[in-house]
C-alpha atoms as a PDB file:
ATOM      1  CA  UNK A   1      -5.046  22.382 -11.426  1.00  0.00           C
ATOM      2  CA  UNK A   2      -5.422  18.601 -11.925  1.00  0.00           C
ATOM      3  CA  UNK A   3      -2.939  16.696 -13.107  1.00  0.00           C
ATOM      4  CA  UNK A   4      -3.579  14.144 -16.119  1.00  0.00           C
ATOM      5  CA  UNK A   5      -3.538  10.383 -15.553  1.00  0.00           C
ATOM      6  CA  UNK A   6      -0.889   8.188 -17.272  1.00  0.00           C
ATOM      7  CA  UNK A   7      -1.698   6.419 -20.591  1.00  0.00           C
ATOM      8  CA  UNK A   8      -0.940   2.505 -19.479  1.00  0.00           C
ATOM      9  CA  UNK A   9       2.404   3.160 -22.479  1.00  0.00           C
ATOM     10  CA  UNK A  10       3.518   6.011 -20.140  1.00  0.00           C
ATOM     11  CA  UNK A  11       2.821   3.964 -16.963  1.00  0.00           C
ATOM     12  CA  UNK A  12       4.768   1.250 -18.032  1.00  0.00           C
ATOM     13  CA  UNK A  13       7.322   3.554 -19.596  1.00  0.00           C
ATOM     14  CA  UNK A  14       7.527   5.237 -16.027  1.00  0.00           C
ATOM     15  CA  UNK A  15       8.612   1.852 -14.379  1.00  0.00           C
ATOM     16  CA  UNK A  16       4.786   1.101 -13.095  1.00  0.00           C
ATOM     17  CA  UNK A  17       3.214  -2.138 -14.521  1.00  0.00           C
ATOM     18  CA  UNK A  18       0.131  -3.913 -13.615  1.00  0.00           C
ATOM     19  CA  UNK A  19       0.451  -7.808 -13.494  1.00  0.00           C
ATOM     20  CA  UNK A  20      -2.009 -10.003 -15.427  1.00  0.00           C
ATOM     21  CA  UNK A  21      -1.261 -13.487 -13.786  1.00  0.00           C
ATOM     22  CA  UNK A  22       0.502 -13.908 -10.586  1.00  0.00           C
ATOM     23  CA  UNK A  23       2.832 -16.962  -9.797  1.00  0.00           C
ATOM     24  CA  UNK A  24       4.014 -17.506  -6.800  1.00  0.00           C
ATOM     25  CA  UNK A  25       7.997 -18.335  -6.043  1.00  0.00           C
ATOM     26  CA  UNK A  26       8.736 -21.739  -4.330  1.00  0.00           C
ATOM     27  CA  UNK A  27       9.386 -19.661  -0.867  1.00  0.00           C
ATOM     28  CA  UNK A  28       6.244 -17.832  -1.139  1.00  0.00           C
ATOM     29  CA  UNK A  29       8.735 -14.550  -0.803  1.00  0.00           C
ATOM     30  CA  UNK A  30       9.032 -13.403  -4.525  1.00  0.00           C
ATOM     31  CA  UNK A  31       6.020 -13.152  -7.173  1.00  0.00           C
ATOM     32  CA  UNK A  32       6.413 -12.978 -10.296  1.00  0.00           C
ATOM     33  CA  UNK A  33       3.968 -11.813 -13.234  1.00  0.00           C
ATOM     34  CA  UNK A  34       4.542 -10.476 -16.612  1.00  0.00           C
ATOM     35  CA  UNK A  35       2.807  -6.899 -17.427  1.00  0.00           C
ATOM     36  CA  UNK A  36      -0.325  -6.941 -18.824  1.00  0.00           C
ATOM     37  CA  UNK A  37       0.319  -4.256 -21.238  1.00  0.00           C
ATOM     38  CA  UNK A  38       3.668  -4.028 -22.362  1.00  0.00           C
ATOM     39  CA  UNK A  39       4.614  -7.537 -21.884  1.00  0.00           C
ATOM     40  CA  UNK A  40       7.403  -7.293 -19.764  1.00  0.00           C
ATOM     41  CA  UNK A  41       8.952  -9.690 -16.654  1.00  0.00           C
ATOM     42  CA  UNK A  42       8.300  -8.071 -13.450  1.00  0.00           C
ATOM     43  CA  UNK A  43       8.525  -8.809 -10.327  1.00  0.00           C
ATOM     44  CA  UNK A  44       7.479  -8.188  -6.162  1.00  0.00           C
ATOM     45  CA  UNK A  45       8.786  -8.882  -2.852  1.00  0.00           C
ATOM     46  CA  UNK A  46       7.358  -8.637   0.394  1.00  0.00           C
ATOM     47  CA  UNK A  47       9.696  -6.059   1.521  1.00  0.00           C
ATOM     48  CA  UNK A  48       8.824  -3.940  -1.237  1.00  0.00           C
ATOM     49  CA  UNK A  49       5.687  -4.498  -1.968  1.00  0.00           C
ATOM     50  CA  UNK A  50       5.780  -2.290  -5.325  1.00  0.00           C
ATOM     51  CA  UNK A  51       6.372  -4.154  -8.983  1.00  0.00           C
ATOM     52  CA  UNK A  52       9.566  -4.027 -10.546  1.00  0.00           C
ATOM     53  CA  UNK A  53      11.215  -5.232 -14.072  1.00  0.00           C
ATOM     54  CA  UNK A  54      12.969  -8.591 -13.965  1.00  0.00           C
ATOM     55  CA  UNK A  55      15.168 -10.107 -16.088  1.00  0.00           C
ATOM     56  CA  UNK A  56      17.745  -8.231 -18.700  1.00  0.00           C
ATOM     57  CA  UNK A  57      18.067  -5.058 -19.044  1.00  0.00           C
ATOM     58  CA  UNK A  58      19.117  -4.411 -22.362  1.00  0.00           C
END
């Protein structure tokens, strides 16, 4: 059985955003981007190489 694919709401509400414009941090170590559909900060290293929130949780 094949599993459904995310709508991009559940994808972001899962933790798993897709950046829309990439800046690079002064040490070229840290990126950061804001989510293309929900809006929110997030954030990559190159140890992690995933995307993560930034900034307040609240």
């Amino acid at each position: 059985m094949a599993t459904r694919r995310l709508t991009r709401r559940e994808r972001c509400a899962a933790g798993r955003h897709t950046p829309a414009e990439i800046k690079e941090g002064g040490d070229g170590e840290i990126r950061r981007a804001q989510c293309r559909y929900c809006g929110a900060p997030i954030m990559r290293t190159q140890a992690t190489r995933i995307w993560f929130a930034a900034g307040r949780m609240a």
